[in-house]
Protein backbone atom coordinates (compact mmCIF):
# COMPACT_ATOMS: atom_id res chain seq x y z
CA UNK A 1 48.32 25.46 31.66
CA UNK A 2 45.55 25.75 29.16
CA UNK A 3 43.90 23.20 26.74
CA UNK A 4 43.87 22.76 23.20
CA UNK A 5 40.68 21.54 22.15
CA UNK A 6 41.40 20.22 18.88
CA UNK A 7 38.63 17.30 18.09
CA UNK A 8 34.73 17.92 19.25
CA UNK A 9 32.46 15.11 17.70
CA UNK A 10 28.74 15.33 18.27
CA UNK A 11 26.96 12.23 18.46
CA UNK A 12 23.62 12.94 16.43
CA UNK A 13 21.44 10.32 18.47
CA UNK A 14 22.19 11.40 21.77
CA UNK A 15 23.65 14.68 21.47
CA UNK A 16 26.37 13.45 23.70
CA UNK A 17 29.63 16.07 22.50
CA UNK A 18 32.59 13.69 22.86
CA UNK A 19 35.76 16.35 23.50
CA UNK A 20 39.41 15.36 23.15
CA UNK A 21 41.70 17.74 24.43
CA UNK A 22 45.69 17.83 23.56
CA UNK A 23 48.25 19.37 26.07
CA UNK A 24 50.25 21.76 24.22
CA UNK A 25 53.71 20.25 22.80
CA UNK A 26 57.42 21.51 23.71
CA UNK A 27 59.58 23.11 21.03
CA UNK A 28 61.88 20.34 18.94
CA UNK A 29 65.01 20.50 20.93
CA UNK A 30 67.97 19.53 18.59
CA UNK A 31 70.82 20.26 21.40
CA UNK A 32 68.99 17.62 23.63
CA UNK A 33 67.51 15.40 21.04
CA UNK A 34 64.30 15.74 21.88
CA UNK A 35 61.55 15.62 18.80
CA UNK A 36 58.12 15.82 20.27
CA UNK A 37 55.33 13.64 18.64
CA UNK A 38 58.01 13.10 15.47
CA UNK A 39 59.17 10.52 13.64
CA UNK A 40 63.19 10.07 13.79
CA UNK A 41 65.59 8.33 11.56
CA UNK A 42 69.15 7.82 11.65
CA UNK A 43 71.88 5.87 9.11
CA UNK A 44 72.30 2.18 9.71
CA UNK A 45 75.97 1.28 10.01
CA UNK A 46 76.98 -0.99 7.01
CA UNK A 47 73.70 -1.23 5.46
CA UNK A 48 73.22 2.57 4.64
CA UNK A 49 76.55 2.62 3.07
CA UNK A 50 75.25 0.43 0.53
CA UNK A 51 72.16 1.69 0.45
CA UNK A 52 71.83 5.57 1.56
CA UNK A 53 68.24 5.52 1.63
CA UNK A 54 68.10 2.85 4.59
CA UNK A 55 68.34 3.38 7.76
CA UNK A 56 66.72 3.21 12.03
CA UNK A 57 63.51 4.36 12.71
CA UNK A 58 61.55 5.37 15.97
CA UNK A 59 59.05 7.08 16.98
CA UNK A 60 59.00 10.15 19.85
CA UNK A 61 56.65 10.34 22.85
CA UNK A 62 54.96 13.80 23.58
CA UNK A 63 58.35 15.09 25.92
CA UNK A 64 60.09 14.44 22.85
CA UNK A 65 62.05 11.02 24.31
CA UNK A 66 62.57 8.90 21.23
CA UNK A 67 61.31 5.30 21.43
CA UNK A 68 63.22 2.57 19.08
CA UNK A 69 62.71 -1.23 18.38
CA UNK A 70 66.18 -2.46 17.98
CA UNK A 71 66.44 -5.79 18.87
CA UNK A 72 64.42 -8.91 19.64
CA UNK A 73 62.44 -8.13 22.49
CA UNK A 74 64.37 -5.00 23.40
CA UNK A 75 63.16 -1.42 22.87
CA UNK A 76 65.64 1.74 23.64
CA UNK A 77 63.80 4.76 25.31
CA UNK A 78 66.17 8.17 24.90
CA UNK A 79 68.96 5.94 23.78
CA UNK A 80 68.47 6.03 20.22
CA UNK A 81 70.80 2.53 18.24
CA UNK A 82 73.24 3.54 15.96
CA UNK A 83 73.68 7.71 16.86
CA UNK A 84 72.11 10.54 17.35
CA UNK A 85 68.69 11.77 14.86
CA UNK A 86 70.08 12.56 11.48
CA UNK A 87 66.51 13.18 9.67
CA UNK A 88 63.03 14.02 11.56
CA UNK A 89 59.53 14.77 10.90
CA UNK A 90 56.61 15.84 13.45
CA UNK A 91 53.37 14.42 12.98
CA UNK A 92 50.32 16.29 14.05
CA UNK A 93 48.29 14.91 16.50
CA UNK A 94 45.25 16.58 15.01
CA UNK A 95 45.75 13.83 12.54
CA UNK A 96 45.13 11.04 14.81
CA UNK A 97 42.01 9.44 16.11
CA UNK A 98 42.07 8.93 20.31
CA UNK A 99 38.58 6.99 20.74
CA UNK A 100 37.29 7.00 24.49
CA UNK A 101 34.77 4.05 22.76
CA UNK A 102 33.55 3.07 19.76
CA UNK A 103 31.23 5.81 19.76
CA UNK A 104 34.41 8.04 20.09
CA UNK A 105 36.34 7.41 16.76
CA UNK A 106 36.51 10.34 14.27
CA UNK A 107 38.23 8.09 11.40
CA UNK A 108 36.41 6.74 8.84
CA UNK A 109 38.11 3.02 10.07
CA UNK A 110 36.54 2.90 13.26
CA UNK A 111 36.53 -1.04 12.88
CA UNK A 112 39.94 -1.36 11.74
CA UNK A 113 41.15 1.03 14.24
CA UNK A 114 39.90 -1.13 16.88
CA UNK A 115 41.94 -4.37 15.13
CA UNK A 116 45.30 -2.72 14.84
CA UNK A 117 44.34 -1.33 18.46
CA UNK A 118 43.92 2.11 19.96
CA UNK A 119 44.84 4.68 21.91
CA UNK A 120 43.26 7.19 24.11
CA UNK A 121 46.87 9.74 23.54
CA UNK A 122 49.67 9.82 21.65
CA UNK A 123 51.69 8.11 24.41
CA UNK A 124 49.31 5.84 25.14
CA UNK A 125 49.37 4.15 21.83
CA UNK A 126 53.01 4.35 21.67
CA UNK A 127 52.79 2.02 24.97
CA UNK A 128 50.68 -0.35 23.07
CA UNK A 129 52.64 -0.66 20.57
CA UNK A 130 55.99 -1.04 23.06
CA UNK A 131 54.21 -4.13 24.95
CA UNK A 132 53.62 -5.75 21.73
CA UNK A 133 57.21 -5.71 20.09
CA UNK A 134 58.64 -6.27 23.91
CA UNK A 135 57.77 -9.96 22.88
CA UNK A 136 58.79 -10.13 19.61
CA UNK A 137 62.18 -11.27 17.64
CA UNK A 138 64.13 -8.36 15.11
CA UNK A 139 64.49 -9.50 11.80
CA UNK A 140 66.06 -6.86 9.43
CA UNK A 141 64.23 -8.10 6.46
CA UNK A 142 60.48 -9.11 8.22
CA UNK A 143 60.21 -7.75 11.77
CA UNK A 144 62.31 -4.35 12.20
CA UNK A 145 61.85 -1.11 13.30
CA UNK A 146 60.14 0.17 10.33
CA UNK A 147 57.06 -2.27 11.52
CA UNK A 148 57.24 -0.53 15.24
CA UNK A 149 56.73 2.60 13.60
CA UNK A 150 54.13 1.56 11.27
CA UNK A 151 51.90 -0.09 14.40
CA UNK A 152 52.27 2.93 16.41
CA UNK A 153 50.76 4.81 13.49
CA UNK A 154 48.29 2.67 13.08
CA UNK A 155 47.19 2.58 16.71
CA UNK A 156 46.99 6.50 16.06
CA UNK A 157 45.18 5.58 13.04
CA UNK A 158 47.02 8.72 11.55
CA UNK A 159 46.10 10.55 8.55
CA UNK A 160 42.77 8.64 9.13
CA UNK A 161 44.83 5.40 7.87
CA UNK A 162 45.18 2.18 9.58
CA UNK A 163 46.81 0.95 6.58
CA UNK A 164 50.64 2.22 7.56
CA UNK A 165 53.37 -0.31 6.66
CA UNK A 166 57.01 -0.20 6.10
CA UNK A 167 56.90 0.55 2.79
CA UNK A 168 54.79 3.95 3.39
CA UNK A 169 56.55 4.67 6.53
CA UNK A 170 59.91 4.74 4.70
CA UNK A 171 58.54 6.73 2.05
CA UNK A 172 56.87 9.24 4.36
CA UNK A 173 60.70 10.07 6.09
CA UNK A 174 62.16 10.22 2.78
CA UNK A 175 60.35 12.54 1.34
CA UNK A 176 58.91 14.58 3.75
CA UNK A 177 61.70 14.12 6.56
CA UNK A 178 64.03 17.49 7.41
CA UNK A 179 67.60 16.99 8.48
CA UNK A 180 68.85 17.93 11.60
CA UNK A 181 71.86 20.30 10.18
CA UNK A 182 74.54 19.60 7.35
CA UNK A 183 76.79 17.22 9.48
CA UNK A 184 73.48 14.63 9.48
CA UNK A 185 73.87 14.53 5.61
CA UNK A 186 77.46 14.41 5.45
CA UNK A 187 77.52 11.46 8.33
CA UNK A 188 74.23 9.90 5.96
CA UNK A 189 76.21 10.17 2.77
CA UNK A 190 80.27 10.20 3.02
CA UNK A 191 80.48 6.41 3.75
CA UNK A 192 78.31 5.70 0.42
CA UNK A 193 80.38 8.11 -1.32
CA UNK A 194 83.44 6.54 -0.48
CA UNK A 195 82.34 3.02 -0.88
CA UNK A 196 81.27 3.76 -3.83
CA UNK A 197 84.90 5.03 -4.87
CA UNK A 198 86.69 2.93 -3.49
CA UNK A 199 84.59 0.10 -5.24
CA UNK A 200 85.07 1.57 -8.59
CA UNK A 201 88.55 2.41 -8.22
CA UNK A 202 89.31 -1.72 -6.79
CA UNK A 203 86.85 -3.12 -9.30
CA UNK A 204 85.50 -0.87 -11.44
CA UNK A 205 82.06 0.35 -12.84
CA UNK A 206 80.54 -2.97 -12.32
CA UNK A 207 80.57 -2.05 -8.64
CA UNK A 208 78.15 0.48 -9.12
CA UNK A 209 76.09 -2.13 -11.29
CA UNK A 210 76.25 -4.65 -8.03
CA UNK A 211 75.06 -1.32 -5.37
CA UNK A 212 72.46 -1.01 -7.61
CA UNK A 213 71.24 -4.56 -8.07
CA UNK A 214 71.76 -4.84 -4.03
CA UNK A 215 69.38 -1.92 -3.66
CA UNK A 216 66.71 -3.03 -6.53
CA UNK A 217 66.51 -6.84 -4.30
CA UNK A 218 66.02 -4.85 -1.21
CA UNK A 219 63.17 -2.76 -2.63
CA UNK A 220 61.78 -5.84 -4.52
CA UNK A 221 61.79 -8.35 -1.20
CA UNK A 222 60.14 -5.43 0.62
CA UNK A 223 57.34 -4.12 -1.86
CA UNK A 224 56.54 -8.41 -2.63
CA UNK A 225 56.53 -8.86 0.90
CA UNK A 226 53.88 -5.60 1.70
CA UNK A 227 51.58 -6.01 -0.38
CA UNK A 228 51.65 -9.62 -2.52
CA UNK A 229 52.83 -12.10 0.49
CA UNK A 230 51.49 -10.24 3.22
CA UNK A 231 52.23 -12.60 5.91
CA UNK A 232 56.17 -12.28 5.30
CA UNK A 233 56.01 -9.39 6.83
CA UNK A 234 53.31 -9.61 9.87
CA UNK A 235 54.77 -8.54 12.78
């Protein structure tokens, strides 16, 4: 099988050529479930009927196997919580940095790379990132699976960012996330829908006012807790 060469870094005082080469990928395989170097999402059961816009990360190895923290030192691997990938995006390794050494980094964060910690391949830093959270507690409001995602990315330094939380994370799926096929919205957004009907039909429009206040707090505790009280959220 041939070699992608896709990063070649010359070091200017040496002349030393520093190579990193990336085995090709498989195709995205939605029969099997298998998302290759993507970033998966699926509805949360009770939450996401509040709030549609919540839900389960993880974050796929190179063979596509998706890779979930969902519970306190427990990570799935191909068993993805709460159903099958409803919303996915693929990430291009091209976009990452995989230092040998320090000499090796082609981000502009070499020193913050080495902080959040590195990886010499996409799976590698994935590992990292699984021995860490394989010691720590779930918390759906400080420690979750949005944070795995985030320190995965972060070991990949992606985008030439080591500055991925779970505010950013979110937003990247949201916006830029495709869904699998029309049943993924319908199971994403029926039990909202409803909810929200029956609510209004039992108590009326201030039901709607109280989804909306519930999803404004959530927003609030988790944009406060990013970026002005930082350590709420260290994971």
């Amino acid at each position: 099988m041939q070699l992608k060469t896709d990063f070649d870094v010359e070091n200017t005082n040496s002349g030393i050529r520093i190579k990193h080469e990336l085995w090709p990928l498989g195709e995205i395989d939605l029969k099997k479930g298998k998302f290759p170097c993507c970033v998966v999402w699926t509805p949360l059961p009770v939450v996401s009927w509040l709030a549609p816009f919540i839900g389960h990360l993880g974050i796929c190895r190179e063979d596509g196997t998706v890779i979930d923290f969902s519970g306190s030192n427990f990570l799935n691997v191909d068993d993805f919580a709460f159903g099958s990938v409803a919303r996915y995006l693929q990430l291009e390794r091209e976009q990452c940095c995989f230092p040998p050494n320090l000499a090796g980094h082609t981000c502009k964060e070499r020193y913050k790379h080495l902080q959040n910690g590195t990886g010499v391949s996409w799976d590698d830093a994935i590992l990292s990132s699984m021995h860490h959270f394989e010691h720590k507690s779930y918390n759906l409001f400080t420690c979750n699976c949005h944070s795995f995602v985030a320190n995965c990315l972060n070991r990949l330094c992606y985008g030439g960012s080591g500055n991925w939380n779970i505010i950013s994370i979110a937003t990247l799926i949201l916006f830029k996330g495709r869904w699998v096929d029309s049943m993924s919205i319908l199971r994403s957004f029926s039990p909202f829908v409803v909810v929200a009907c029956l609510g209004i039909f039992m108590v009326g429009w201030p039901f709607l006012i109280g989804l909306l206040s519930f999803a404004i707090l959530l927003i609030t505790w988790f944009l406060l807790g990013t970026y002005c009280f930082k350590s709420l959220l260290e994971c």
